[in-house]
Every structure is written in structure tokens, then in C-alpha cells.
Protein backbone atom coordinates (compact mmCIF):
# COMPACT_ATOMS: atom_id res chain seq x y z
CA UNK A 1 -18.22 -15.52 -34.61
CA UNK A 2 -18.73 -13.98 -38.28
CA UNK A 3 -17.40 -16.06 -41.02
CA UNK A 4 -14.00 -14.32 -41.62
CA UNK A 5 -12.72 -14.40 -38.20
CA UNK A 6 -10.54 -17.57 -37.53
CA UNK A 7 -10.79 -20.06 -34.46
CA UNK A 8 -7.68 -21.24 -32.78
CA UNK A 9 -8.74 -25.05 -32.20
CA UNK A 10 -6.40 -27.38 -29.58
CA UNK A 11 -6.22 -31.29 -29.93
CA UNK A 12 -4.89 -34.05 -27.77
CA UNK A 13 -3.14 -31.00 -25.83
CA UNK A 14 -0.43 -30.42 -27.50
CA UNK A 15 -1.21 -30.12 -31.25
CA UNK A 16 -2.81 -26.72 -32.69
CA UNK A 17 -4.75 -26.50 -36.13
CA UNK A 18 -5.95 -23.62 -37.63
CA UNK A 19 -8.81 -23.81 -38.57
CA UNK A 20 -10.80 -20.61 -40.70
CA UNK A 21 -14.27 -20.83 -42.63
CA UNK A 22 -11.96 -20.79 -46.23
CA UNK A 23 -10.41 -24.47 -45.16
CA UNK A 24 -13.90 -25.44 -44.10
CA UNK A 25 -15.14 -24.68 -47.52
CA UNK A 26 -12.35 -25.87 -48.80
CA UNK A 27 -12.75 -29.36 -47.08
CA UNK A 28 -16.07 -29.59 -46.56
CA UNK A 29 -16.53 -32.13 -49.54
CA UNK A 30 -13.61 -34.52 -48.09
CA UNK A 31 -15.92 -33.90 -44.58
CA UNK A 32 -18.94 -34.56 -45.49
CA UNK A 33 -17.44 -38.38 -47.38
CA UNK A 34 -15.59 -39.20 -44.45
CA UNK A 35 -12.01 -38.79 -45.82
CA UNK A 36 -10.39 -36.50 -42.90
CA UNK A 37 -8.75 -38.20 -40.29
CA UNK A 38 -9.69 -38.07 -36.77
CA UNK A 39 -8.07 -35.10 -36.11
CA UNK A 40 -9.19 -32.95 -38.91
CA UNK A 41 -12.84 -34.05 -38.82
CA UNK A 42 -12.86 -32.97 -35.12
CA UNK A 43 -11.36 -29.59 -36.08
CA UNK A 44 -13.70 -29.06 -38.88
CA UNK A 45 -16.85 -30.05 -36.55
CA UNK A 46 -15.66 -27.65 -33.48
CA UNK A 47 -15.26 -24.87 -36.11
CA UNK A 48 -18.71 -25.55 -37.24
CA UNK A 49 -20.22 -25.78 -34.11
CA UNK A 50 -19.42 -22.02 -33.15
CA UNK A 51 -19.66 -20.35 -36.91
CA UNK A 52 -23.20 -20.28 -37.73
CA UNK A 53 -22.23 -19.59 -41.02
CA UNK A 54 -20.46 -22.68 -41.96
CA UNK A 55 -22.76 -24.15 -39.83
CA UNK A 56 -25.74 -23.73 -42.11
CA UNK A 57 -23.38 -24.61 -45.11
CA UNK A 58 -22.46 -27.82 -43.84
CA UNK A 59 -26.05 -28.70 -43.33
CA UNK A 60 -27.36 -27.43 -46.72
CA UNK A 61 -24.49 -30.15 -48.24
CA UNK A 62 -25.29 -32.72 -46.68
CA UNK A 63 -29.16 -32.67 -47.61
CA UNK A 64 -28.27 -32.16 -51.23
CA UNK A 65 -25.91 -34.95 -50.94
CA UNK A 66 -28.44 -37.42 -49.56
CA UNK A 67 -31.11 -35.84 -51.91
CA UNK A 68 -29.03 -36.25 -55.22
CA UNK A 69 -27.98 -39.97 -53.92
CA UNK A 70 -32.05 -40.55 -53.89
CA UNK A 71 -32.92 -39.59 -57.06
CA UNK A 72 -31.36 -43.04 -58.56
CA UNK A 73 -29.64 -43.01 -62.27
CA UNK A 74 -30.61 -43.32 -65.60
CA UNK A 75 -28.78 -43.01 -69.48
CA UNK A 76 -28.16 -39.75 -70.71
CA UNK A 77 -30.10 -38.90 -74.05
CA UNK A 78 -28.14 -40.54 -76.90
CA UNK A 79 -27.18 -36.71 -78.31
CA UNK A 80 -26.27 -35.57 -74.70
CA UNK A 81 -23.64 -38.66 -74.25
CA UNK A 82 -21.91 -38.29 -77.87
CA UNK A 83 -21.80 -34.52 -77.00
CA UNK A 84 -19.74 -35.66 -73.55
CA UNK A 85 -17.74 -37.97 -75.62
CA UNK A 86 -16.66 -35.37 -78.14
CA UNK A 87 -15.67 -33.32 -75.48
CA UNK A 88 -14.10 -35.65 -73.22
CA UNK A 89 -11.94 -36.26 -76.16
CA UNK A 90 -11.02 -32.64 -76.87
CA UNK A 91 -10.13 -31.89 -73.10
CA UNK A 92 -7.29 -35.17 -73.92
CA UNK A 93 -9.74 -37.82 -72.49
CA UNK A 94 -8.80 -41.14 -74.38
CA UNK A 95 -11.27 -44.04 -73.74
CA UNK A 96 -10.24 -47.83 -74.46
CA UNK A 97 -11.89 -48.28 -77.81
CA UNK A 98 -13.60 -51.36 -76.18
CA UNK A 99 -15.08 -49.93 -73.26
CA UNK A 100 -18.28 -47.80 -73.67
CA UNK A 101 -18.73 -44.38 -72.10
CA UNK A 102 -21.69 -44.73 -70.58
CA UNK A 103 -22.62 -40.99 -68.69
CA UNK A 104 -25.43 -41.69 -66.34
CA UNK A 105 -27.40 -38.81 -65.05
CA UNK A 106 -29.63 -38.44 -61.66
CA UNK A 107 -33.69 -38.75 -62.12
């Protein structure tokens, strides 16, 4: 199956789901952090089990994912985090004057 073509994907018997590589991409995020339901995941995993496409996506994700999440965190340069707060302001962002905006960044 090539990664336009679209898979037809029957649950519990009676309910149908579409299920096409643009809604995997689309969902892969809310996939990969557990926030489908039961039914979706499964729908999302069958789909990637026959595209090799979305397949290799899915995989690729998840190993950034885990290797971002080991990299730990550390302060953003001093010039980097007023830059952020200067534009977090422009974009409408309005901070509680007594909380600190502190941006951490990944080592």
C-alpha cells in the first residue's frame, strides 16, 4: 500500500473509521502521547502496520521523542530568553508581572 491510498479499517464489528496516511500525520503526535482512545489508537496502529510509509514515520517520532526527552534541560542564554519575552509579548502573550518566564531549552 503506497502512502496516498486509504485503508478501510473495521472495529468491534460494526463501527467503520477511515483511516488515510494524512489523519495519521495528522494524529500521530496525539498517538505517539497516548491521547487517542482505544478505538482510534487501534485504527492508527492497523493503518501503520500495512503502510510502510507511515510505518517508518511513526518510528522515526518516537526515537526523536525519547531522544529529545534524554537530553535533560537547562536556561536559555539571558539574550535568547528576553528575545522570547519580547516576542511572546508582541504575539499578545501577557505574563503575571510576578511570575518569571523562565524558557528552558534541551542539552
Amino acid at each position: 500500500m503506497n502512502a496516498i491510498q486509504e485503508q478501510r479499517i473495521e472495529q468491534r464489528g460494526h463501527i467503520k473509521e477511515l483511516v488515510c496516511c494524512r489523519s495519521f500525520r495528522a494524529n500521530l503526535s496525539a498517538l505517539i502521547d497516548g491521547e487517542l482512545d482505544v478505538q482510534e489508537q487501534c485504527a492508527y496502529e492497523v493503518h501503520a502496520a500495512s503502510c510502510d510509509v507511515c510505518q517508518k514515520l511513526m518510528d522515526q517520532t518516537v526515537r526523536l521523542v525519547k531522544s529529545a526527552a534524554e537530553l535533560g534541560e537547562r536556561p536559555l542564554p539571558e539574550k535568547v530568553a528576553q528575545r522570547l519575552r519580547k516576542r511572546l509579548e508582541q504575539e499578545g502573550f501577557r505574563s503575571d508581572r510576578s511570575s518569571k518566564i523562565i524558557p528552558l531549552i534541551r542539552r
